[in-house]
C-alpha atoms as a PDB file:
ATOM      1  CA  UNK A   1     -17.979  22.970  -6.895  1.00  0.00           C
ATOM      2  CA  UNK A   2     -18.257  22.206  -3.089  1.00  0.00           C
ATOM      3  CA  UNK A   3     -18.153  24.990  -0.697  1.00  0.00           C
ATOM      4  CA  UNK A   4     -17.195  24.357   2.895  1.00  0.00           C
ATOM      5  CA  UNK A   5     -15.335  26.815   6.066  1.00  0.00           C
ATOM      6  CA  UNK A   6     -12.705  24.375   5.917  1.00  0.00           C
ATOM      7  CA  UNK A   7     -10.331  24.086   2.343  1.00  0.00           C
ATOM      8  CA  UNK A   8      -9.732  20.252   3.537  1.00  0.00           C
ATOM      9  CA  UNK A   9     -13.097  19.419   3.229  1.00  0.00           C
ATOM     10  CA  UNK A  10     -14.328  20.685   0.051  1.00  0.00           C
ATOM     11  CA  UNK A  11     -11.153  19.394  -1.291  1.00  0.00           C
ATOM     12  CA  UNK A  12     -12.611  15.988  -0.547  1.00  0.00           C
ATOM     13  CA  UNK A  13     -16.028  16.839  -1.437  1.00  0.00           C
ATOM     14  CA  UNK A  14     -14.477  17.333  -4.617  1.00  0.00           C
ATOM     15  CA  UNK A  15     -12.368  14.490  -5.057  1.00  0.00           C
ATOM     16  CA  UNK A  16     -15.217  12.385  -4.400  1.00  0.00           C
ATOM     17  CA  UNK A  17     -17.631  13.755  -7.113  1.00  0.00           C
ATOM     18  CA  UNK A  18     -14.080  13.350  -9.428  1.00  0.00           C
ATOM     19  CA  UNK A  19     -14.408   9.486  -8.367  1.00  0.00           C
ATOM     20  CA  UNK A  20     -18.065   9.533  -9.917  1.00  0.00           C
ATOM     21  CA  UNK A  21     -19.497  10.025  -6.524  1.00  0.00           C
ATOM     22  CA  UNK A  22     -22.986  12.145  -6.439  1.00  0.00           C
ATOM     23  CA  UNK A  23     -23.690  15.458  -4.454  1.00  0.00           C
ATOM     24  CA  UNK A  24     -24.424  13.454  -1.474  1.00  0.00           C
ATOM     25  CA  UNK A  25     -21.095  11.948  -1.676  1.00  0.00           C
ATOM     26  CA  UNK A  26     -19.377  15.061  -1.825  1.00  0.00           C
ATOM     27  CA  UNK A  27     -21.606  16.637   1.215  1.00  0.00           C
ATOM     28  CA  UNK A  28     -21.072  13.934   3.951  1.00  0.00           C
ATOM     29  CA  UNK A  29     -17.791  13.275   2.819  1.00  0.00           C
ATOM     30  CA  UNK A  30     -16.853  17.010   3.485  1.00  0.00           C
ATOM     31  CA  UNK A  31     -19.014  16.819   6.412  1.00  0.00           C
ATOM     32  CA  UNK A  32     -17.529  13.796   7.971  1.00  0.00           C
ATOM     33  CA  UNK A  33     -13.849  15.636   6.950  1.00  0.00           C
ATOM     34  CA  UNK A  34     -15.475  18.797   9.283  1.00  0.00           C
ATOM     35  CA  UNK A  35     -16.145  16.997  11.745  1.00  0.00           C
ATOM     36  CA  UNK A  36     -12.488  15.912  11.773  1.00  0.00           C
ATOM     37  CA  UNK A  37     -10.710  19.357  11.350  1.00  0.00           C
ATOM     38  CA  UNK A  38     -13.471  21.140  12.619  1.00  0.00           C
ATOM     39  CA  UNK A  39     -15.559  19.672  15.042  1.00  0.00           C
ATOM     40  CA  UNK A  40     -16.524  23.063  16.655  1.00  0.00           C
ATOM     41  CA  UNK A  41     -18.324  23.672  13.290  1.00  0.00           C
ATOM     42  CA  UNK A  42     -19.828  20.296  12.512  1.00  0.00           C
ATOM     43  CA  UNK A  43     -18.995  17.439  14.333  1.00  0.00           C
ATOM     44  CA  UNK A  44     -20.251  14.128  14.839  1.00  0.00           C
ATOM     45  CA  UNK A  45     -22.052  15.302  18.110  1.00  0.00           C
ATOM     46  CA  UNK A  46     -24.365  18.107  16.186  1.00  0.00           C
ATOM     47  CA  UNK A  47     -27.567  18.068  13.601  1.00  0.00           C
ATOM     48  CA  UNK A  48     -27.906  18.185   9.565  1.00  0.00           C
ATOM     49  CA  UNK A  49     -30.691  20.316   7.911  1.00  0.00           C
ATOM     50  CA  UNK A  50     -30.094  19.060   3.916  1.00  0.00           C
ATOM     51  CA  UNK A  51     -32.230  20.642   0.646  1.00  0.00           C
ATOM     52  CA  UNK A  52     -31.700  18.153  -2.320  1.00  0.00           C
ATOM     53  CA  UNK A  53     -32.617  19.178  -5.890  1.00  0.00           C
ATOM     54  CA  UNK A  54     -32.805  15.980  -7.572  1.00  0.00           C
ATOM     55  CA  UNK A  55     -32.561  16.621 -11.423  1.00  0.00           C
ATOM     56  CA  UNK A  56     -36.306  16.597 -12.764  1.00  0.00           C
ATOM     57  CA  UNK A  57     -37.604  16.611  -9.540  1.00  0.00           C
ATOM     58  CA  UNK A  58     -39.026  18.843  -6.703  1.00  0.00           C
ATOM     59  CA  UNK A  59     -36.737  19.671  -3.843  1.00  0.00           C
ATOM     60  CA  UNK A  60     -36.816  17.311  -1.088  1.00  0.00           C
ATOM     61  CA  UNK A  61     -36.221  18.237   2.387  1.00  0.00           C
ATOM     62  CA  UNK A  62     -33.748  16.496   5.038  1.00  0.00           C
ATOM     63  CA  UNK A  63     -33.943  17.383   8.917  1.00  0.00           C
ATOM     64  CA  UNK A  64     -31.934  15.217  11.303  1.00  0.00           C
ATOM     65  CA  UNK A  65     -32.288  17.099  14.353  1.00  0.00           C
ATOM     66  CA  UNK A  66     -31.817  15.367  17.895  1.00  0.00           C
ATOM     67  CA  UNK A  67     -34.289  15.968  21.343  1.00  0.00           C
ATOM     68  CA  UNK A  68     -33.025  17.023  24.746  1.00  0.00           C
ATOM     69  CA  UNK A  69     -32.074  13.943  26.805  1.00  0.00           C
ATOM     70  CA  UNK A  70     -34.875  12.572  28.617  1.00  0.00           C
ATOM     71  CA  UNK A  71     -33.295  12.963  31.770  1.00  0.00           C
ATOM     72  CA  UNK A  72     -33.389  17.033  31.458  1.00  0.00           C
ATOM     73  CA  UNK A  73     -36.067  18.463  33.675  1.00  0.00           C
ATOM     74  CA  UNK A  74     -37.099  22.272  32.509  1.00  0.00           C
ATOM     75  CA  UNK A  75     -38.397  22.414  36.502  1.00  0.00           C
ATOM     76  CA  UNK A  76     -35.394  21.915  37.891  1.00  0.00           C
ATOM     77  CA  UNK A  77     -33.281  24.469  35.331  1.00  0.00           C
ATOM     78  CA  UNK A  78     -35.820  26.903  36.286  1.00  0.00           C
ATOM     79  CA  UNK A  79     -35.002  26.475  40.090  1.00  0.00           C
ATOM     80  CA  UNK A  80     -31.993  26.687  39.073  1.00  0.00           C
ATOM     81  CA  UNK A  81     -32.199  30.009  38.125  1.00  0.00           C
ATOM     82  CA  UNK A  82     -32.113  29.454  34.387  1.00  0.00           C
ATOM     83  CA  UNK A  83     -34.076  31.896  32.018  1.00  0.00           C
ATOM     84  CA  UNK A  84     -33.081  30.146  28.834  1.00  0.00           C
ATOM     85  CA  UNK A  85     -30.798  26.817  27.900  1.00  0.00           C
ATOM     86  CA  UNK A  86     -27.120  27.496  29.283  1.00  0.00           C
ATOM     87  CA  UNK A  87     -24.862  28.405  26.532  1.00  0.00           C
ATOM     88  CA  UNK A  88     -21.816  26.791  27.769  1.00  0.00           C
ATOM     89  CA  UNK A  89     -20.940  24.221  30.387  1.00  0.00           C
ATOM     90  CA  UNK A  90     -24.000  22.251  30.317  1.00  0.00           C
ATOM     91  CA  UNK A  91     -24.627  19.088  29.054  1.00  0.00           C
ATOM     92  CA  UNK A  92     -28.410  19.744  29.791  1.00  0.00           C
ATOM     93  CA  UNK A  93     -28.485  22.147  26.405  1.00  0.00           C
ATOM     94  CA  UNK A  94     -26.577  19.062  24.366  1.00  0.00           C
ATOM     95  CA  UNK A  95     -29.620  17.160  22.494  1.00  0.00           C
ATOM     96  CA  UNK A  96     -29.241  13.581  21.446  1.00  0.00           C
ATOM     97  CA  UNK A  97     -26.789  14.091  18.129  1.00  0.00           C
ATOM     98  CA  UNK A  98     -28.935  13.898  14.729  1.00  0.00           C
ATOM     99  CA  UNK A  99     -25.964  14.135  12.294  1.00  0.00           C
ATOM    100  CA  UNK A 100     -25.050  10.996  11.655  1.00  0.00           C
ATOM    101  CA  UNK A 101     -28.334   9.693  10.989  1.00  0.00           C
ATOM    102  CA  UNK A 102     -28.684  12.128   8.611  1.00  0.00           C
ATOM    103  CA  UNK A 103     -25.404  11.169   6.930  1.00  0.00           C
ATOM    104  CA  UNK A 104     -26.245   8.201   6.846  1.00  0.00           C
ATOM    105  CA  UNK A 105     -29.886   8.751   5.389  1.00  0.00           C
ATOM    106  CA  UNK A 106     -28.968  10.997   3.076  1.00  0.00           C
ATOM    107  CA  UNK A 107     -26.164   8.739   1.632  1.00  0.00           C
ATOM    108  CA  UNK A 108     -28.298   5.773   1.349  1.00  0.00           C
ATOM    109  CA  UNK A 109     -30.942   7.524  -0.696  1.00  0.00           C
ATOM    110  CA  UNK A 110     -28.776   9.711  -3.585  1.00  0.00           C
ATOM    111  CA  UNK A 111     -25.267   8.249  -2.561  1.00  0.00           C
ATOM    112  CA  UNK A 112     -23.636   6.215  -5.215  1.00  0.00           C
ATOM    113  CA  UNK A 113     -20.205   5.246  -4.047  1.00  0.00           C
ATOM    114  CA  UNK A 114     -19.873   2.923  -0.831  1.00  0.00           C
ATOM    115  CA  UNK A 115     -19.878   4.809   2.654  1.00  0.00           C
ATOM    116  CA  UNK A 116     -16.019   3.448   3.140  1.00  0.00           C
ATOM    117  CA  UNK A 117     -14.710   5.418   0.101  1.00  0.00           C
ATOM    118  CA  UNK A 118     -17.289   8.814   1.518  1.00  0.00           C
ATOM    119  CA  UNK A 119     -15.298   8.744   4.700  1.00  0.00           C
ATOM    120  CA  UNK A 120     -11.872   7.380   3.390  1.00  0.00           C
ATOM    121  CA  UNK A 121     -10.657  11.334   3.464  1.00  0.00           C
ATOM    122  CA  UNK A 122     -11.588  11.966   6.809  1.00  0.00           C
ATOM    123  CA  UNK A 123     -10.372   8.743   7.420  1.00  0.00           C
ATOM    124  CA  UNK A 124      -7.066   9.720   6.518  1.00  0.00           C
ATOM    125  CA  UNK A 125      -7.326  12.780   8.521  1.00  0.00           C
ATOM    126  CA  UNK A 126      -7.746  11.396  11.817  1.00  0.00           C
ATOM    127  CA  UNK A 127      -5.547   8.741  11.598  1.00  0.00           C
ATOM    128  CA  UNK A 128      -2.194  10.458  10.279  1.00  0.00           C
ATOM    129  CA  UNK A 129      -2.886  14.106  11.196  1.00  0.00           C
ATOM    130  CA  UNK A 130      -3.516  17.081  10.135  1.00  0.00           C
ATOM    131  CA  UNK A 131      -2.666  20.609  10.583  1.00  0.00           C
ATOM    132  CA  UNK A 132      -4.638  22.717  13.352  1.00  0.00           C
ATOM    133  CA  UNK A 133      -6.594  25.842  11.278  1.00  0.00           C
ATOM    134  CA  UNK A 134      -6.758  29.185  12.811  1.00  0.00           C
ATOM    135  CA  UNK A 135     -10.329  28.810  13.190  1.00  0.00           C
ATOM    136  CA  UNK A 136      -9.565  25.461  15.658  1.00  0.00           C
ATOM    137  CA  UNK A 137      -6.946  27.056  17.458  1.00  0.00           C
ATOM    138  CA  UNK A 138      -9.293  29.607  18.850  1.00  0.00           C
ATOM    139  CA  UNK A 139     -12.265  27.518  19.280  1.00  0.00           C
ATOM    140  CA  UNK A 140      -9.626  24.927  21.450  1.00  0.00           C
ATOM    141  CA  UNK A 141      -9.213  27.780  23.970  1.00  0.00           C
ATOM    142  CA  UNK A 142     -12.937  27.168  24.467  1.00  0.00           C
ATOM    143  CA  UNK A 143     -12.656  23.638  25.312  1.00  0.00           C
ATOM    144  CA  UNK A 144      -9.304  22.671  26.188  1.00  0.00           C
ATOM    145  CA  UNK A 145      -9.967  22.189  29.909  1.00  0.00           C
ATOM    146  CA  UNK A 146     -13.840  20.450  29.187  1.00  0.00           C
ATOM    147  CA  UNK A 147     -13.449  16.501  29.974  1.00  0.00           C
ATOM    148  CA  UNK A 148     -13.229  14.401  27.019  1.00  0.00           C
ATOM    149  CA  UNK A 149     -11.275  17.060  25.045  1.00  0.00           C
ATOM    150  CA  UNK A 150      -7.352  15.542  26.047  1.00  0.00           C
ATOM    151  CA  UNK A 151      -6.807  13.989  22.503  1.00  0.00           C
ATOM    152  CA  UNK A 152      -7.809  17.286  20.993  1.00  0.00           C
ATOM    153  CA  UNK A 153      -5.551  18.952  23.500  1.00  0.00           C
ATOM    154  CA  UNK A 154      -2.819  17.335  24.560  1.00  0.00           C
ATOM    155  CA  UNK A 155      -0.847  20.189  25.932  1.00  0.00           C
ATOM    156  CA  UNK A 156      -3.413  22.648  26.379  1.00  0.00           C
ATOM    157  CA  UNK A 157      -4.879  25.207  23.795  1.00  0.00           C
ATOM    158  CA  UNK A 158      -3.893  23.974  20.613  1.00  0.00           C
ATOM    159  CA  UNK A 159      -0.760  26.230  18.302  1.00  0.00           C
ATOM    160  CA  UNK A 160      -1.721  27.294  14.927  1.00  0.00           C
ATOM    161  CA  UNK A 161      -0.765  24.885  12.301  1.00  0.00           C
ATOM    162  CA  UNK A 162       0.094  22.591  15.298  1.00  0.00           C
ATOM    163  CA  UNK A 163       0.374  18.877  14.289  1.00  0.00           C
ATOM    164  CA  UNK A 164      -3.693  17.048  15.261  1.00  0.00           C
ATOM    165  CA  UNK A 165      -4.170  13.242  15.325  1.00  0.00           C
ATOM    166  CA  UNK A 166      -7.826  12.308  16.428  1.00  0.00           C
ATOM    167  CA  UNK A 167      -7.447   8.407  16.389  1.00  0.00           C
ATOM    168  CA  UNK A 168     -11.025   8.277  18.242  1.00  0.00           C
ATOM    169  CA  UNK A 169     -12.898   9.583  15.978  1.00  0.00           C
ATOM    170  CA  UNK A 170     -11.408   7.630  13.149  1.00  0.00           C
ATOM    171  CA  UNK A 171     -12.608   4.443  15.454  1.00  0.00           C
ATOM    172  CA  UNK A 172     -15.883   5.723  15.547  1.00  0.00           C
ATOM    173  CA  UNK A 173     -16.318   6.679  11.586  1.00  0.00           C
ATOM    174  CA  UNK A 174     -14.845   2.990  11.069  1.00  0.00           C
ATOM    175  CA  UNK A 175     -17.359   1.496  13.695  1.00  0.00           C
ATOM    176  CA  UNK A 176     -20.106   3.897  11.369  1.00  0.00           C
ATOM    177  CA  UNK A 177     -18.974   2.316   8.141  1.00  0.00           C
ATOM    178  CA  UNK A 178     -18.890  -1.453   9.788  1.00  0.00           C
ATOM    179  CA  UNK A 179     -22.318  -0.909  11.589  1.00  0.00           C
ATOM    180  CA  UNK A 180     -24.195   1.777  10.526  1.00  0.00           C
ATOM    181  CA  UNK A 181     -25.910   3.562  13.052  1.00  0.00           C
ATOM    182  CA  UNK A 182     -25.386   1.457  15.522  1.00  0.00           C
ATOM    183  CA  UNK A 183     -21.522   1.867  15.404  1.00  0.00           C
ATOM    184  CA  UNK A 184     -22.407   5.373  16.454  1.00  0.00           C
ATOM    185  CA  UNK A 185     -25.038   5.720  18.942  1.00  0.00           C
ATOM    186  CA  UNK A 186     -25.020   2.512  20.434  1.00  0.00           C
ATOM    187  CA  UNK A 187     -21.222   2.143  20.131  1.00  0.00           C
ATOM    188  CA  UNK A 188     -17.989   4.104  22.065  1.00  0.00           C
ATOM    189  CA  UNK A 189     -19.617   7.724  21.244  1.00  0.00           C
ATOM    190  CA  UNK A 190     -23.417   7.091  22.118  1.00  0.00           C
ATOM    191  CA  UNK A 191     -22.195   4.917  25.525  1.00  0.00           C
ATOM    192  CA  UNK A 192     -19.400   7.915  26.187  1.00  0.00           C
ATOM    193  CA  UNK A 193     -22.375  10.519  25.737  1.00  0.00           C
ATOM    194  CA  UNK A 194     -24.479   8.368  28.368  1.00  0.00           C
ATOM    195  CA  UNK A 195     -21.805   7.740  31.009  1.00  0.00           C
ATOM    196  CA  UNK A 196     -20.755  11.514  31.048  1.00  0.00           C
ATOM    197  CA  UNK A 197     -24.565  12.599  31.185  1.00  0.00           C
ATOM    198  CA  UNK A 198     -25.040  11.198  34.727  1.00  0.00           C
ATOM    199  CA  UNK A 199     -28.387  10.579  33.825  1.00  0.00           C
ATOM    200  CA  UNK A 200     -29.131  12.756  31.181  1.00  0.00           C
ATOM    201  CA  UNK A 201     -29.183  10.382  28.569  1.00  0.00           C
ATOM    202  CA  UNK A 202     -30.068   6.934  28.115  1.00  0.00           C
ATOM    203  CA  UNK A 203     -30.353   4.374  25.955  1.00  0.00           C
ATOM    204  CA  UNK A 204     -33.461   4.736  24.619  1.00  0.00           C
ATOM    205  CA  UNK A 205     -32.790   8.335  23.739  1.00  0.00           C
ATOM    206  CA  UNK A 206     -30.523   6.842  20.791  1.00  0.00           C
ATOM    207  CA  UNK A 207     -32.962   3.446  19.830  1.00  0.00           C
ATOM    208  CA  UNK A 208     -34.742   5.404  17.218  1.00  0.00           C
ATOM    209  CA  UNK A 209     -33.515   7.451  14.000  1.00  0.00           C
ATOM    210  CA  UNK A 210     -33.969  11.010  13.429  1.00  0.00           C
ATOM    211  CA  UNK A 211     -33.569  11.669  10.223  1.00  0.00           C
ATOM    212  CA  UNK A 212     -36.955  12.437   8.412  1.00  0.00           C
ATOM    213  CA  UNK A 213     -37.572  13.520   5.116  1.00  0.00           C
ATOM    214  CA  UNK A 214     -40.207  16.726   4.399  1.00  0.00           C
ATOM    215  CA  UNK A 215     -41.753  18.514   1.532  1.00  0.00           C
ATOM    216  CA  UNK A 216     -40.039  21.908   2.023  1.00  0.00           C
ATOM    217  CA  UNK A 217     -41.018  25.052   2.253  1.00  0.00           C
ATOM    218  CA  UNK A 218     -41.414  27.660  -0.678  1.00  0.00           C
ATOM    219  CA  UNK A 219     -42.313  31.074  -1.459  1.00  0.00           C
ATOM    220  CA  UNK A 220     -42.324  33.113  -4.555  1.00  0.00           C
ATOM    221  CA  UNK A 221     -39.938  36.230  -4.196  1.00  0.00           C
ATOM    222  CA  UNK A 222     -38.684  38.562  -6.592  1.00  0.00           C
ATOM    223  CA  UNK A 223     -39.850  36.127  -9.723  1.00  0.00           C
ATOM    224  CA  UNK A 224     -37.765  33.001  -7.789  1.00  0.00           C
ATOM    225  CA  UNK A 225     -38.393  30.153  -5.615  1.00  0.00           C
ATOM    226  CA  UNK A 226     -37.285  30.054  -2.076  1.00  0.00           C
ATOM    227  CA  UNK A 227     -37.378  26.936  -1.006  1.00  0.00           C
ATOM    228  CA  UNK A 228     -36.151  26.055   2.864  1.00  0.00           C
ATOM    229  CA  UNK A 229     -35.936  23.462   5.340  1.00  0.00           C
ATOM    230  CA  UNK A 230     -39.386  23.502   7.473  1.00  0.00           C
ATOM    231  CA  UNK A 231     -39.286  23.986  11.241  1.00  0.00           C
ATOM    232  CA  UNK A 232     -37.877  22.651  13.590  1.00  0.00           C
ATOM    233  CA  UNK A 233     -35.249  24.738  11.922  1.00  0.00           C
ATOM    234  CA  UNK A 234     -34.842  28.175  11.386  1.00  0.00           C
ATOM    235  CA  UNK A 235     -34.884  28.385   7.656  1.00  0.00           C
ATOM    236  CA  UNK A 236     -38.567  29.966   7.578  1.00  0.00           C
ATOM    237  CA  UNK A 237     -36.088  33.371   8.279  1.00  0.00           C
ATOM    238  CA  UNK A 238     -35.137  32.924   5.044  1.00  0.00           C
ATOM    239  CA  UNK A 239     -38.405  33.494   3.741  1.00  0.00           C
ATOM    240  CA  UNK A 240     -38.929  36.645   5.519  1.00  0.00           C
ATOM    241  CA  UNK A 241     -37.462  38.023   2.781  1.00  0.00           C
ATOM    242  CA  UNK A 242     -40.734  37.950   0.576  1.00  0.00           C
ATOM    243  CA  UNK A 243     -42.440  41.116   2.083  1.00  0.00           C
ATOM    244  CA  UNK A 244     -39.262  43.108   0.748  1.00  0.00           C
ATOM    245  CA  UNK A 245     -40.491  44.721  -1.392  1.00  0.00           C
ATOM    246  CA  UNK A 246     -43.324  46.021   0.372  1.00  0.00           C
ATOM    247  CA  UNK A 247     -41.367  46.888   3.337  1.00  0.00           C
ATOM    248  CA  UNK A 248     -38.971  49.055   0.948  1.00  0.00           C
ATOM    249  CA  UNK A 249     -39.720  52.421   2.031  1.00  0.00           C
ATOM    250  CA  UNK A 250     -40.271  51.927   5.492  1.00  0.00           C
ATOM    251  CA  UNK A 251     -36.486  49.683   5.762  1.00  0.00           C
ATOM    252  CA  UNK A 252     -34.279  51.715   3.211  1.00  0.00           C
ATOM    253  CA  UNK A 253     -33.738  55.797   3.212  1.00  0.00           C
ATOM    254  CA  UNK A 254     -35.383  56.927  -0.049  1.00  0.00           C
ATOM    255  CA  UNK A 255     -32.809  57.137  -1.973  1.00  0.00           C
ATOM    256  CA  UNK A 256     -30.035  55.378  -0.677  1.00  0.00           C
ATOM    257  CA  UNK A 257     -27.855  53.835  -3.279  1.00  0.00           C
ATOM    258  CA  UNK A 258     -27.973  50.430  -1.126  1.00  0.00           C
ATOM    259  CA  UNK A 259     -31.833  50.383  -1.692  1.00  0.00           C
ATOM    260  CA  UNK A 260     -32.160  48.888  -5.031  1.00  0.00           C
ATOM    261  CA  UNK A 261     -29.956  46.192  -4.231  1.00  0.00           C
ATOM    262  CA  UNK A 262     -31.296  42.914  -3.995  1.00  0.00           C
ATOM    263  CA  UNK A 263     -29.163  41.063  -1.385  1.00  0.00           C
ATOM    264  CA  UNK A 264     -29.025  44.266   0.667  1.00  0.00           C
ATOM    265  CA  UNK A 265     -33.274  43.942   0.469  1.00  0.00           C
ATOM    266  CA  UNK A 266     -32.537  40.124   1.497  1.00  0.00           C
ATOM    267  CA  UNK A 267     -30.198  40.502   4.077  1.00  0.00           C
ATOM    268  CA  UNK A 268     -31.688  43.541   6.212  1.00  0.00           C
ATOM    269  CA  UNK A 269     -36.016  42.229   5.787  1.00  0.00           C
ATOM    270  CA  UNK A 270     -34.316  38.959   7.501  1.00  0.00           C
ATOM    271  CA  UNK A 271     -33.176  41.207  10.528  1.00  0.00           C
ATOM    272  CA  UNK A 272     -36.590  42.949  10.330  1.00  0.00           C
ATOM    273  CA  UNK A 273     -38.527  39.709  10.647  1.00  0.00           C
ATOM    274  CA  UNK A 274     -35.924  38.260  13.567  1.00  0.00           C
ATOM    275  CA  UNK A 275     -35.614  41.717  15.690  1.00  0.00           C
ATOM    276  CA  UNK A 276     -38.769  44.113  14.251  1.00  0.00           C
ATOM    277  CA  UNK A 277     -39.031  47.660  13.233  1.00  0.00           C
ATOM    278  CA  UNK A 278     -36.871  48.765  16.885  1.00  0.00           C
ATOM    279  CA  UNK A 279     -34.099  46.434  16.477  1.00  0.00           C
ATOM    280  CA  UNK A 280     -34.874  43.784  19.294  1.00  0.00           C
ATOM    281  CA  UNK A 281     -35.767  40.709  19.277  1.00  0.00           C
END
């Protein structure tokens, strides 16, 4: 089983464990097939967080997670009138991109087929086309007009089921498989990245990898192990669900038929550890 938001890209995640390829296969090969059909959910240009359960074995923790550019200065945001990092529109709140790294780390270590046949369905993808998902037709509305988003959008906003093609990123997974790394950060994306940072970024931002393997975090809850990703992250959120059943009474309505349930329990001790007893955070 591979679960992904997109049907195109656990269909390859599958298709590659079906070729003998490992759980690592399947996950960067429906990652790289996101960040072809979805790159507003988890392109090229984000971070991976990865918890691997090797058979026999404790979990191992992946974080791949990129730093602000080193040409960001928090003075000058806050003279700016900034409060917190802009949402949209800045390339100040884009850190360098940690994905690939991870990919490519996380392939290396538990992978078993060669990267070529990992990326050949996202490959395929980009090159010939694909159709546009609901999802990326109302994410393009959000981008459409942002420089450097033309091959996405063509004509605009894109259609639903409208006809993609995203030969550029096919160069750059091709340049990934050729050169590793390097293909990527010091190749077309990393030197695009630079040029439209003005200064934000530089070269030395992308000399050194990010991906770094962790012991994870765990905590007993409800007779289970919750393991997590450790900070930076967020998954320590997750284990704000230990207290649960402690917090019980004060949480639930005595009584309430939604009480007893365990994922309810999960689910609303998470928003009591994020936001507190009021409801802010």
């Amino acid at each position: 089983m591979v679960n992904a938001a997109d049907h195109l890209a656990a269909t390859a995640g599958v298709g590659l464990l079906q070729q003998g390829g490992s759980a690592a296969d399947a996950a960067v090969g429906a990652a790289a097939v996101m960040a072809v059909t979805s790159p507003h959910l988890c392109g090229m240009g984000g971070d991976l967080l990865a918890m691997i359960f090797p058979p026999g074995g404790e979990p191992v923790a992946l974080s791949a997670i990129g730093r602000a550019g080193s040409g960001v200065d928090a003075d000058r945001l806050r003279t700016e009138g900034h409060r917190v990092m802009p949402l949209r529109g800045d390339l100040r709140t884009v850190p360098v991109p940690g994905a690939v790294d991870g990919w490519l780390a996380l392939q290396a270590r538990w992978g078993r087929l060669p990267l070529g046949a990992v990326f050949a369905p996202a490959l395929e993808l980009a090159e010939e086309g694909f159709v546009a998902s609901l999802m990326l037709t109302l994410a393009s509305h959000l981008v459409h007009d942002v420089a450097g988003a033309q091959e996405l959008c063509p004509h605009g906003p894109l259609r639903l089921e409208e006809h993609v093609r995203l030969p550029s990123v096919a160069r750059t997974l091709r340049a990934i498989v050729r050169e590793g790394r390097q293909g990527f950060y010091q190749g077309e994306f990393g030197q695009a990245l630079i040029e439209m940072g003005h200064g934000i970024f530089t070269a030395g931002d992308f000399a050194e990898g990010l991906a770094q393997w962790d012991q994870p975090l765990r905590l007993r809850v409800w007779a289970h192990d919750l393991w997590t990703v450790p900070p930076p992250s967020q998954g320590y959120l997750t284990l704000a669900s230990g207290p649960a059943d402690k917090y019980n009474g004060v949480i639930f309505a005595q009584g309430s038929p939604r009480a007893g349930s365990p994922e309810r329990r999960f689910a609303d001790v998470s928003h009591f550890a994020v936001r507190g007893p009021t409801g802010r955070r």
